[in-house]
PDB file of N, CA and C in Angstrom:
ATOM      1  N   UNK A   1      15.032  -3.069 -51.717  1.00  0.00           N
ATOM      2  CA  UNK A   1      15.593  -3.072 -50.371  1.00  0.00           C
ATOM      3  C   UNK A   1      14.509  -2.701 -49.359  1.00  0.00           C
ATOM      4  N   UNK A   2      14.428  -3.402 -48.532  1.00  0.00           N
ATOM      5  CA  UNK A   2      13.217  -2.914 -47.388  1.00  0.00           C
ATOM      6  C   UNK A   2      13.835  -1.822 -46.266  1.00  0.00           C
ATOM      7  N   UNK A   3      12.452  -0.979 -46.412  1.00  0.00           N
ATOM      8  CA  UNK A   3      12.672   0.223 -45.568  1.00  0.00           C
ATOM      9  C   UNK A   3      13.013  -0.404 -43.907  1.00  0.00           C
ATOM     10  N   UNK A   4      13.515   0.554 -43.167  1.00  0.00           N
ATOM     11  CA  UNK A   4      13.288   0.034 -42.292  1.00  0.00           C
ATOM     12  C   UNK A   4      12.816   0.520 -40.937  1.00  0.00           C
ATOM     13  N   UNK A   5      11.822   0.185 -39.767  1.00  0.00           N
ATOM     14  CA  UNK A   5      11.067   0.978 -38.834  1.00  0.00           C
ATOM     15  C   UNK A   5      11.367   2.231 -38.109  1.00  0.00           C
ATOM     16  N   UNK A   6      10.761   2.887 -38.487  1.00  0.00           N
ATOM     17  CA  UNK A   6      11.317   4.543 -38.221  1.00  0.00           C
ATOM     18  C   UNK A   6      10.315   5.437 -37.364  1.00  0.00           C
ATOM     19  N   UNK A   7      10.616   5.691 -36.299  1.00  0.00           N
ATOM     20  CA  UNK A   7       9.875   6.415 -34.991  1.00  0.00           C
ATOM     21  C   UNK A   7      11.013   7.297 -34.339  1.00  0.00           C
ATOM     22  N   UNK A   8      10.337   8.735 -34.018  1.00  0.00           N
ATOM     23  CA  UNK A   8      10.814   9.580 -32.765  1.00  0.00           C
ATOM     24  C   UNK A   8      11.051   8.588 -31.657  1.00  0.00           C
ATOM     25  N   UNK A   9      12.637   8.934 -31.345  1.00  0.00           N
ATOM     26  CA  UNK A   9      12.729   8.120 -29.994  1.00  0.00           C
ATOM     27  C   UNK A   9      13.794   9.134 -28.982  1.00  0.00           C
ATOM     28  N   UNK A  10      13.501   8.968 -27.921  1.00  0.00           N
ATOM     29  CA  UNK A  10      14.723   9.695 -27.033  1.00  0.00           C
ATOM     30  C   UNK A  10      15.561   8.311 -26.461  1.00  0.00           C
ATOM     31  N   UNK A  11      16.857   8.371 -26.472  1.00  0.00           N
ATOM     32  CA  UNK A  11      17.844   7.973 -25.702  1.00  0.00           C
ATOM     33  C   UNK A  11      17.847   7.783 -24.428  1.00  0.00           C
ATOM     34  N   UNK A  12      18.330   6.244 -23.576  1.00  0.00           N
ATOM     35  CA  UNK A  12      18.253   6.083 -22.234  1.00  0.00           C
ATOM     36  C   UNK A  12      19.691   5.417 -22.230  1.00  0.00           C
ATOM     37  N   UNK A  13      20.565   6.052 -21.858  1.00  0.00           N
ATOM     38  CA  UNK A  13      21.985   5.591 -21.963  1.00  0.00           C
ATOM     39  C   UNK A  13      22.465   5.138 -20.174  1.00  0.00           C
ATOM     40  N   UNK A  14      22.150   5.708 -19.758  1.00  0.00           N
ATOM     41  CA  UNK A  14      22.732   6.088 -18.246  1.00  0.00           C
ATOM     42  C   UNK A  14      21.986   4.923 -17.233  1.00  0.00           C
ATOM     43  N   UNK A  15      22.739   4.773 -16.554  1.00  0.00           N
ATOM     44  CA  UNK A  15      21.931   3.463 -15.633  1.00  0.00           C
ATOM     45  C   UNK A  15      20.680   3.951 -14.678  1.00  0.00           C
ATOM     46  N   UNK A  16      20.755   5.631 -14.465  1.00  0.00           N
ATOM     47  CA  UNK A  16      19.761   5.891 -14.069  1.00  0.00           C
ATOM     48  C   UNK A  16      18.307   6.538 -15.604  1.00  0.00           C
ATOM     49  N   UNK A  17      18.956   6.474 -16.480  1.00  0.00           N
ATOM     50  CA  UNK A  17      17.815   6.988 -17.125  1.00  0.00           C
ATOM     51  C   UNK A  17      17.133   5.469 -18.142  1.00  0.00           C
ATOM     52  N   UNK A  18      18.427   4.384 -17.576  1.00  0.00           N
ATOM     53  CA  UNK A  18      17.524   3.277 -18.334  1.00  0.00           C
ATOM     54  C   UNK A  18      16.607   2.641 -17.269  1.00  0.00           C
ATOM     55  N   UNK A  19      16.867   3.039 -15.656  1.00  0.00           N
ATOM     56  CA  UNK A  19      15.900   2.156 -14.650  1.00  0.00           C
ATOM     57  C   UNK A  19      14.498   3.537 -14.961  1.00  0.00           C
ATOM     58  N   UNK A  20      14.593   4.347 -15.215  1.00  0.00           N
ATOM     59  CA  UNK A  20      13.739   5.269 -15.156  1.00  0.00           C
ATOM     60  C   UNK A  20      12.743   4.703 -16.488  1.00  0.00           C
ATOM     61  N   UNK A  21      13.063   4.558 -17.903  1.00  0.00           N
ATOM     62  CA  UNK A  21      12.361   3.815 -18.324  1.00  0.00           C
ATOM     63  C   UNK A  21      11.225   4.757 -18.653  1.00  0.00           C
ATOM     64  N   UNK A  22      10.376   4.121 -18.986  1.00  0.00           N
ATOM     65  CA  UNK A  22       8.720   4.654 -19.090  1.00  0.00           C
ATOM     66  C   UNK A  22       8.072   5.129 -17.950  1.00  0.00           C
ATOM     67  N   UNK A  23       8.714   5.025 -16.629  1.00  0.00           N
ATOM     68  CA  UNK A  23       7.871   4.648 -15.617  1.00  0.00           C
ATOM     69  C   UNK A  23       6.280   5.672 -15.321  1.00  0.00           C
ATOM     70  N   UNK A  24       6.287   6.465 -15.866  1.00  0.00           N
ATOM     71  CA  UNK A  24       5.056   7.277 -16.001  1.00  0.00           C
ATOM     72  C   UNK A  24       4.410   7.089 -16.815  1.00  0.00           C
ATOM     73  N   UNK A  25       4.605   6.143 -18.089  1.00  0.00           N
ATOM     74  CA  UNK A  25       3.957   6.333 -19.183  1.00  0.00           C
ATOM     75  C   UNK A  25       3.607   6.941 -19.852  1.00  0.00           C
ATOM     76  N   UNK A  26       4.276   8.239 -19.831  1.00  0.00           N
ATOM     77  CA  UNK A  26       3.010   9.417 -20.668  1.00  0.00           C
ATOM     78  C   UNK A  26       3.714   9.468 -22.278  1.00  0.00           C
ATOM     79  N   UNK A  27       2.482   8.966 -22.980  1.00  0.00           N
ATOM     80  CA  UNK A  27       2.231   8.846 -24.388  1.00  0.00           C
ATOM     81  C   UNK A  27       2.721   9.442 -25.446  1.00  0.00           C
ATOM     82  N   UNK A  28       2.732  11.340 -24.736  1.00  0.00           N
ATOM     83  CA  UNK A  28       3.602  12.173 -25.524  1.00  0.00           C
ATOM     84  C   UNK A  28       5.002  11.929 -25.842  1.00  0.00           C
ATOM     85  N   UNK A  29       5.543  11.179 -24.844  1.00  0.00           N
ATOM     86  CA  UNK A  29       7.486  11.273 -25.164  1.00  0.00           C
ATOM     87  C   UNK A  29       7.439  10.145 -26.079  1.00  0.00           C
ATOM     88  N   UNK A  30       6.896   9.400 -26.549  1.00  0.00           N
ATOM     89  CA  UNK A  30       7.099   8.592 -27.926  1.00  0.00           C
ATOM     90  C   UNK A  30       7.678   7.471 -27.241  1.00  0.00           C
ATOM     91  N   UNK A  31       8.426   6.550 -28.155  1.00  0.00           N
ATOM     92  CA  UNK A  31       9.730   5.686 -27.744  1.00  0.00           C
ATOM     93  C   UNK A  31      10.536   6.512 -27.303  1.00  0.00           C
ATOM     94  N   UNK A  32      11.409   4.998 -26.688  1.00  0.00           N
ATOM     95  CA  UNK A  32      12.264   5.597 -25.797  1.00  0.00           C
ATOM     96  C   UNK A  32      13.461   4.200 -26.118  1.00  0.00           C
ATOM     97  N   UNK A  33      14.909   4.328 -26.610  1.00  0.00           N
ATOM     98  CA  UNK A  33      15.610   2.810 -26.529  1.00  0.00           C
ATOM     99  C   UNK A  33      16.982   3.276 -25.563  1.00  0.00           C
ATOM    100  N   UNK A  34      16.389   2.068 -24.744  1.00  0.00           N
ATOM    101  CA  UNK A  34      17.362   1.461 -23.968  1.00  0.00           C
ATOM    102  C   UNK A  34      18.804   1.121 -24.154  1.00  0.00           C
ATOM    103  N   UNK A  35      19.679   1.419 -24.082  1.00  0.00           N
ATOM    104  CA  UNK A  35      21.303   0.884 -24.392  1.00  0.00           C
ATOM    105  C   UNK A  35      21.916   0.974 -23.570  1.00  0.00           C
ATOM    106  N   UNK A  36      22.926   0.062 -23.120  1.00  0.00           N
ATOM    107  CA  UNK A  36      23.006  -1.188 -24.165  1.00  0.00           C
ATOM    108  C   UNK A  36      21.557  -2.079 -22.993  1.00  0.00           C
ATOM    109  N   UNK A  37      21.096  -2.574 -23.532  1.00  0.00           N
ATOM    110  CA  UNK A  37      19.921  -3.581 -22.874  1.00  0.00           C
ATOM    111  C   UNK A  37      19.445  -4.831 -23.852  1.00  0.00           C
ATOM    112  N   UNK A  38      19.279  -5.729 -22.443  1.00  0.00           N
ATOM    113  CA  UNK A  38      18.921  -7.146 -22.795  1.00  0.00           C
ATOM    114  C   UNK A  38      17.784  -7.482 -21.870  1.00  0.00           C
ATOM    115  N   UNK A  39      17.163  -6.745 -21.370  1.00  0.00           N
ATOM    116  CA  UNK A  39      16.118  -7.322 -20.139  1.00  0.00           C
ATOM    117  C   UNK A  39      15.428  -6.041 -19.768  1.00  0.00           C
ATOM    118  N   UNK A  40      14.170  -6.035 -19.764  1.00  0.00           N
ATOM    119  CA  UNK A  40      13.404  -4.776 -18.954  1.00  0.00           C
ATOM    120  C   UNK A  40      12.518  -5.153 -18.006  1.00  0.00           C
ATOM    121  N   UNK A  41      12.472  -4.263 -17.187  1.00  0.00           N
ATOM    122  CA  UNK A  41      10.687  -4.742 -16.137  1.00  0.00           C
ATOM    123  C   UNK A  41       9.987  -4.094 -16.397  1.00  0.00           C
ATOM    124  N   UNK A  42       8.581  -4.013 -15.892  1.00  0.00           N
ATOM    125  CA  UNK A  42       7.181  -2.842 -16.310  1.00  0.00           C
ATOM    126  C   UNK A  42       6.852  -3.021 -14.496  1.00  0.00           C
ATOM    127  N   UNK A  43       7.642  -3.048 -13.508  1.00  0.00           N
ATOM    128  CA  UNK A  43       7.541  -2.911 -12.273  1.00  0.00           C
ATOM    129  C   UNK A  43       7.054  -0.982 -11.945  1.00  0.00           C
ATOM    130  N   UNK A  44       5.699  -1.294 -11.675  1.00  0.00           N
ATOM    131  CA  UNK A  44       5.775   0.682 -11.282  1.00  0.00           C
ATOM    132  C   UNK A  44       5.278   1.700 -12.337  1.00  0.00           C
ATOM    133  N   UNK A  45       5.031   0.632 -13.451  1.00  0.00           N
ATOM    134  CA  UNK A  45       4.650   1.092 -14.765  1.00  0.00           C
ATOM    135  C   UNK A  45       3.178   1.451 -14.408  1.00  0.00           C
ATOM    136  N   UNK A  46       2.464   2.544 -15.133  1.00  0.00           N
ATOM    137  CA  UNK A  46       1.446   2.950 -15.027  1.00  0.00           C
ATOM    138  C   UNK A  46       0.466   2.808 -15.784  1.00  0.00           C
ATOM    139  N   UNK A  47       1.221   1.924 -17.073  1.00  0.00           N
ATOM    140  CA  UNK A  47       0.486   1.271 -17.902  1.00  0.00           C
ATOM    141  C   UNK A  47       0.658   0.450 -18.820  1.00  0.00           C
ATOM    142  N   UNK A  48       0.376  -0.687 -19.844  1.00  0.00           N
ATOM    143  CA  UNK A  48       1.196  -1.375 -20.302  1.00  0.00           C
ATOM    144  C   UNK A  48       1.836  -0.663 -21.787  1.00  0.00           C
ATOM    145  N   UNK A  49       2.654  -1.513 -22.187  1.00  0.00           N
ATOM    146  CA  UNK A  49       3.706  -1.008 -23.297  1.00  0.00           C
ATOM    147  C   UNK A  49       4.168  -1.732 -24.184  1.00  0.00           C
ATOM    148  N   UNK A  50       4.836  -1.172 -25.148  1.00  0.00           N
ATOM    149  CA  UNK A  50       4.845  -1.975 -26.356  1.00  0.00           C
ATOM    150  C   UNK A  50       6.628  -1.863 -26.199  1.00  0.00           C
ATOM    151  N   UNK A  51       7.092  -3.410 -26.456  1.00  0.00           N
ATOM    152  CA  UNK A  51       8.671  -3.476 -26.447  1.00  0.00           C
ATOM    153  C   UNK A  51       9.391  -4.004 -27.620  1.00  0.00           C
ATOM    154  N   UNK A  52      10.022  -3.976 -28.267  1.00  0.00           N
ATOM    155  CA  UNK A  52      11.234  -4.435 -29.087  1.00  0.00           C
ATOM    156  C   UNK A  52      12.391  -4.897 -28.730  1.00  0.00           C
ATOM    157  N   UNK A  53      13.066  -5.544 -29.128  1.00  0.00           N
ATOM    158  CA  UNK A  53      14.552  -5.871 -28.594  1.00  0.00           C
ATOM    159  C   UNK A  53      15.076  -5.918 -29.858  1.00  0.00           C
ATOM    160  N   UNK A  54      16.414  -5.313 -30.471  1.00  0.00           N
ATOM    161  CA  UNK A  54      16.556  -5.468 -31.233  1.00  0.00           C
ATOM    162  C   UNK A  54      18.666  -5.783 -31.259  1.00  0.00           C
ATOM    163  N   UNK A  55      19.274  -6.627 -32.323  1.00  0.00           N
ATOM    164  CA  UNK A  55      20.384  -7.062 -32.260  1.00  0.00           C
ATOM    165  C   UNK A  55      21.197  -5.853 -32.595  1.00  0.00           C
ATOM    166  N   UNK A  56      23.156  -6.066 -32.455  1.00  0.00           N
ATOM    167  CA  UNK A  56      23.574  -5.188 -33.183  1.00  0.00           C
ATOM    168  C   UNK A  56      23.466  -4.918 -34.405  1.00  0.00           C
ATOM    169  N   UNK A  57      23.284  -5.857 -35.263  1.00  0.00           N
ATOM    170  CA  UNK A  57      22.865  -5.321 -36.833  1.00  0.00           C
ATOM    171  C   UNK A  57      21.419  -4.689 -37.210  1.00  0.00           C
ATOM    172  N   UNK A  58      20.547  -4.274 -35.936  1.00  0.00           N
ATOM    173  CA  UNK A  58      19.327  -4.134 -36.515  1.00  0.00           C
ATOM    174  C   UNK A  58      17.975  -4.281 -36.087  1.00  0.00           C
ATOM    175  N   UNK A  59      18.334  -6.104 -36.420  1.00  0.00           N
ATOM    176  CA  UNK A  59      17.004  -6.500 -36.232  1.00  0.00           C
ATOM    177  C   UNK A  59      16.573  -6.887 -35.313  1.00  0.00           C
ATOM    178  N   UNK A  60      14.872  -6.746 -35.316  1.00  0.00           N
ATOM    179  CA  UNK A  60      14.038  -7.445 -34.227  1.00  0.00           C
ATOM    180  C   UNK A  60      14.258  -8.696 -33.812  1.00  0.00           C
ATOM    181  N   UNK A  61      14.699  -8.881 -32.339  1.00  0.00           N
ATOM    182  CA  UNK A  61      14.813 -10.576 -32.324  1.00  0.00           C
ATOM    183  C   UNK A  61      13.329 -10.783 -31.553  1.00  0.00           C
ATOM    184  N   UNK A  62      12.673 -10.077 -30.807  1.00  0.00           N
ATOM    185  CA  UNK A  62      11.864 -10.410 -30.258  1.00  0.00           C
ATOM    186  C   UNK A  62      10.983  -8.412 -30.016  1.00  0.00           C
ATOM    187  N   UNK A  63       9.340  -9.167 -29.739  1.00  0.00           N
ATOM    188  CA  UNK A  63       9.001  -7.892 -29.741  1.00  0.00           C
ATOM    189  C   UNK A  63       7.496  -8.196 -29.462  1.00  0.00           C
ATOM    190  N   UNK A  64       6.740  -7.482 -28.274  1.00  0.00           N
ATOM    191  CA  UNK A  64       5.305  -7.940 -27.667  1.00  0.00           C
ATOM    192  C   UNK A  64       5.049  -6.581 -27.564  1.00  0.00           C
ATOM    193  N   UNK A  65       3.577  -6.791 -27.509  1.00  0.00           N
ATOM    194  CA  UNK A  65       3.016  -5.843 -27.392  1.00  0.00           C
ATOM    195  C   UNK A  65       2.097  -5.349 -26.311  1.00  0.00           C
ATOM    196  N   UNK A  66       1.764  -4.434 -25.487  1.00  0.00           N
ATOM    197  CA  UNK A  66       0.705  -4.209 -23.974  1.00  0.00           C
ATOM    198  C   UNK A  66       1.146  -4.747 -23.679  1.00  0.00           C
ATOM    199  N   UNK A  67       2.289  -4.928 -22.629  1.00  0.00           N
ATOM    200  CA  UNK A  67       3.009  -5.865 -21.669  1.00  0.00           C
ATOM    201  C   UNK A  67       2.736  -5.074 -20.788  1.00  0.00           C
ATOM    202  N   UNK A  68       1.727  -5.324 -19.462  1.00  0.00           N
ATOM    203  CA  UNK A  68       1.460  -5.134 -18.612  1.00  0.00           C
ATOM    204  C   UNK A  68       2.104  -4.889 -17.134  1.00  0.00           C
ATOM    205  N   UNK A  69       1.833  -3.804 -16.449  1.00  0.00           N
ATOM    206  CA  UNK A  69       2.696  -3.732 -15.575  1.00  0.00           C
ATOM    207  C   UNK A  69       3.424  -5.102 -14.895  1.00  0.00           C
ATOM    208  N   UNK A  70       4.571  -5.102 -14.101  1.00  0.00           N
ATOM    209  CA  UNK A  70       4.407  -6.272 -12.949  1.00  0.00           C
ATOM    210  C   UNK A  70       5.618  -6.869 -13.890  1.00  0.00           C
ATOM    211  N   UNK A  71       5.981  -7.202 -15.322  1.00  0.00           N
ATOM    212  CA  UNK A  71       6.590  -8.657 -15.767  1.00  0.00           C
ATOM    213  C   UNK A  71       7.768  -7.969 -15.972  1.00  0.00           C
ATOM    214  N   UNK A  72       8.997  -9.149 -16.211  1.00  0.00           N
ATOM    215  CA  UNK A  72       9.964  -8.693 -16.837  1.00  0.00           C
ATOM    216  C   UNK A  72      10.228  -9.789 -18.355  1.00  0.00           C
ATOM    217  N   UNK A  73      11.022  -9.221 -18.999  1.00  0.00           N
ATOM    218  CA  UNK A  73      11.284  -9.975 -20.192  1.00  0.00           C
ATOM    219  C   UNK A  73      12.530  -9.650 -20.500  1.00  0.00           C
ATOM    220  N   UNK A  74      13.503 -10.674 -20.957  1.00  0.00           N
ATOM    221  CA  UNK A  74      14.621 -10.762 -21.649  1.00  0.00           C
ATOM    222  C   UNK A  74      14.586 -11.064 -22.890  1.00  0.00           C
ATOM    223  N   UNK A  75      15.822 -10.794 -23.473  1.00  0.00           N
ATOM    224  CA  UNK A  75      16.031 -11.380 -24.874  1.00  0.00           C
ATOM    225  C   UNK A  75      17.530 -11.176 -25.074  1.00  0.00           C
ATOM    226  N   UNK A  76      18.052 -12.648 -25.183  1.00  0.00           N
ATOM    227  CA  UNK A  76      19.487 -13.040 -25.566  1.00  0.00           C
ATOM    228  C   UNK A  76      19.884 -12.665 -26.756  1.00  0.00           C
ATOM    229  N   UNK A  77      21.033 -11.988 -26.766  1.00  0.00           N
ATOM    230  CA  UNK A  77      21.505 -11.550 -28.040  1.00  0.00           C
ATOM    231  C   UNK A  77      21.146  -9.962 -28.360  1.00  0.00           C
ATOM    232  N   UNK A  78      20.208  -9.613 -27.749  1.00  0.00           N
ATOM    233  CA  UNK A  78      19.559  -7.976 -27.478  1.00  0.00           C
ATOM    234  C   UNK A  78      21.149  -6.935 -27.418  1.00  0.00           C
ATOM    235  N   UNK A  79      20.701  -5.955 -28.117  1.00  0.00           N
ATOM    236  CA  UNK A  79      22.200  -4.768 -28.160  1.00  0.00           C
ATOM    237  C   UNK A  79      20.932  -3.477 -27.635  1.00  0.00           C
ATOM    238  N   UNK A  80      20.161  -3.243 -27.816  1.00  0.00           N
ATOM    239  CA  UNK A  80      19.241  -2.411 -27.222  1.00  0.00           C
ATOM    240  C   UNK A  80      17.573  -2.694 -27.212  1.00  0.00           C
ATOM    241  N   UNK A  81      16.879  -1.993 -26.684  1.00  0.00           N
ATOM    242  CA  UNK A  81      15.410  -2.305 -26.434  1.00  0.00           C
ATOM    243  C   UNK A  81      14.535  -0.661 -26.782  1.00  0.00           C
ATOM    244  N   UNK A  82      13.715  -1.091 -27.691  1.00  0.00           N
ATOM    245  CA  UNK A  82      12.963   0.201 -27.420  1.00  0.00           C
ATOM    246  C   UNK A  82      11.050   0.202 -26.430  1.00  0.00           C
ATOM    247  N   UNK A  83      11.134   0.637 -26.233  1.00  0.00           N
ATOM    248  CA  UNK A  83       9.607   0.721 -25.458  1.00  0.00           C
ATOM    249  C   UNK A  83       9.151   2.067 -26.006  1.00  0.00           C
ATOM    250  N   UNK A  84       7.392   2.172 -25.743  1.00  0.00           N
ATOM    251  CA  UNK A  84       6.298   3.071 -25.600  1.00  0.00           C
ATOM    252  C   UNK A  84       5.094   2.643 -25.393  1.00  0.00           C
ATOM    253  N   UNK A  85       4.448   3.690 -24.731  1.00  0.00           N
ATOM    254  CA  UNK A  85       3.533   3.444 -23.869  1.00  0.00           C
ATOM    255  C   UNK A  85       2.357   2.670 -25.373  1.00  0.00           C
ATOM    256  N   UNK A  86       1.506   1.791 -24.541  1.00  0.00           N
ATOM    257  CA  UNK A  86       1.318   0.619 -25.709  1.00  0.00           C
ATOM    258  C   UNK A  86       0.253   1.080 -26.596  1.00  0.00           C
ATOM    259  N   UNK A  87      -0.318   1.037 -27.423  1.00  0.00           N
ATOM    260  CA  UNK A  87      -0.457   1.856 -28.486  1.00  0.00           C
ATOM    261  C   UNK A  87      -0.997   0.786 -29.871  1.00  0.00           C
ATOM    262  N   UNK A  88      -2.161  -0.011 -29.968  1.00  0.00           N
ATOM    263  CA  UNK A  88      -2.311  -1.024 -30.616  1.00  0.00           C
ATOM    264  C   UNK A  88      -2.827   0.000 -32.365  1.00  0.00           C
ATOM    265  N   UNK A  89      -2.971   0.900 -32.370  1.00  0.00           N
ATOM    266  CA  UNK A  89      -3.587   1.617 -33.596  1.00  0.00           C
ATOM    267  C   UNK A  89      -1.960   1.912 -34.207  1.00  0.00           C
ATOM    268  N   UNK A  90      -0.936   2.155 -33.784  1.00  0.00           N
ATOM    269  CA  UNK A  90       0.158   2.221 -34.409  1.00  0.00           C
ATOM    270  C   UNK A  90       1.164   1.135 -34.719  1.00  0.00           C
ATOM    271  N   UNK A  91       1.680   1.494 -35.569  1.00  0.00           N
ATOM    272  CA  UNK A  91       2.332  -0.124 -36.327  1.00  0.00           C
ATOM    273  C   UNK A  91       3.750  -0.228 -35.498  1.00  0.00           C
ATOM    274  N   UNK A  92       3.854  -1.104 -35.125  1.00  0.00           N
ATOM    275  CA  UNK A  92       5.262  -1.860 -34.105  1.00  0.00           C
ATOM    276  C   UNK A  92       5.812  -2.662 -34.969  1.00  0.00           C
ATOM    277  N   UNK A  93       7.368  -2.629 -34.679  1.00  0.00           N
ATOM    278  CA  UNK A  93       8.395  -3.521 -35.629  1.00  0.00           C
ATOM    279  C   UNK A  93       7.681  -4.817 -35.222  1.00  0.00           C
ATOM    280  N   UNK A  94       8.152  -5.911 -36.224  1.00  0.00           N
ATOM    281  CA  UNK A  94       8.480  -6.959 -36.298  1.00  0.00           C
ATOM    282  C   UNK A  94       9.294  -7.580 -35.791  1.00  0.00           C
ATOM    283  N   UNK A  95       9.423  -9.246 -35.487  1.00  0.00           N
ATOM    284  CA  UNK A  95      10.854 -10.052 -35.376  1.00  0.00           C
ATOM    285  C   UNK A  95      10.677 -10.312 -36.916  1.00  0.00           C
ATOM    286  N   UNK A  96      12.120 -10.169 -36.971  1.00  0.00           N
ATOM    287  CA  UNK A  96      12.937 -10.331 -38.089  1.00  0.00           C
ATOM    288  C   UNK A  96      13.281  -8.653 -38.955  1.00  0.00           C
ATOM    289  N   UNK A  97      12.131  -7.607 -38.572  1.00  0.00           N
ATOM    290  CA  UNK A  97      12.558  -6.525 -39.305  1.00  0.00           C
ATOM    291  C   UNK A  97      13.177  -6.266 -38.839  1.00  0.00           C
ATOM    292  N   UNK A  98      13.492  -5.428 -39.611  1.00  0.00           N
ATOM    293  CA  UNK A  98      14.728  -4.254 -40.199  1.00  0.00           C
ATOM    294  C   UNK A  98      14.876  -2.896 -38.811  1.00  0.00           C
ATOM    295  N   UNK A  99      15.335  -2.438 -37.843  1.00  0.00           N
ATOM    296  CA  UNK A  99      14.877  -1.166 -36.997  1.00  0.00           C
ATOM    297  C   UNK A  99      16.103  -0.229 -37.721  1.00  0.00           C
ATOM    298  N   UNK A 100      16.383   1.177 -37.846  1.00  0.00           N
ATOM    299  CA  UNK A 100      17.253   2.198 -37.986  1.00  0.00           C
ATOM    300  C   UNK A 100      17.487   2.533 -36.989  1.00  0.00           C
ATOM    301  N   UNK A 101      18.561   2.916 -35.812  1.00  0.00           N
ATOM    302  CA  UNK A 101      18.609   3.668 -35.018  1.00  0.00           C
ATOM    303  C   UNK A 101      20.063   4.458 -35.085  1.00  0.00           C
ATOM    304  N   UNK A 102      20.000   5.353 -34.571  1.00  0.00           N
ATOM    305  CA  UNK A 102      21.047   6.489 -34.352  1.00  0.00           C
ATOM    306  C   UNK A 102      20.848   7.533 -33.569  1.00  0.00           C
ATOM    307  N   UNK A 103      21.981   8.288 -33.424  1.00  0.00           N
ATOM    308  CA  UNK A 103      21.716   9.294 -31.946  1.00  0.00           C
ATOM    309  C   UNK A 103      21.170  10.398 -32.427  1.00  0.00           C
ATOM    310  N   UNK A 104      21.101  10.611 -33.527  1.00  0.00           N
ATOM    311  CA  UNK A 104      20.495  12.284 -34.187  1.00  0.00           C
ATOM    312  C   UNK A 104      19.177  12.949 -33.401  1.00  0.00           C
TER     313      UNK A 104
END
């Protein structure tokens, strides 16, 4: 059975703590997933970032990496999104993997 992608993340539930976002970037707060979300911007962002979108069962449907301030990106079918500040030495889900998430 394949493991599946496992990172410290804090919760952005609230319409003000999902426009809030990364917007500082700072490296220490880890991920961060978005819910419920299908679309993010990097408007105001201070630096670029690494995103996921992932379905209700899981998986990655889509997922880039250093997305630079300024863009936005969607993804249809998205039940939440995780971001962190971008980070190419650490390993980022896949499309098609597996993500775990829960509120613990």
């Amino acid at each position: 059975m394949e493991e599946p992608y496992c990172t410290p993340a804090r919760w952005a539930v609230t319409w003000r703590s999902r426009l809030r976002g990364l917007l500082r970037c700072p490296a220490a707060e880890g991920a961060l997933v978005l819910a419920p979300c299908r679309g993010i911007h990097t408007c105001g962002m201070g630096c670029p970032i690494d995103v996921a979108f992932i379905d209700g069962a899981g998986r990655v449907l889509k997922a880039e990496r250093s997305v630079v301030p300024g863009r936005v990106l969607r993804c249809k079918g998205a039940a939440v999104a995780i971001e962190r500040a971008a980070d190419e030495s650490r390993r980022w889900p896949q499309v098609g993997e597996r993500v775990g998430l829960s509120l613990g």
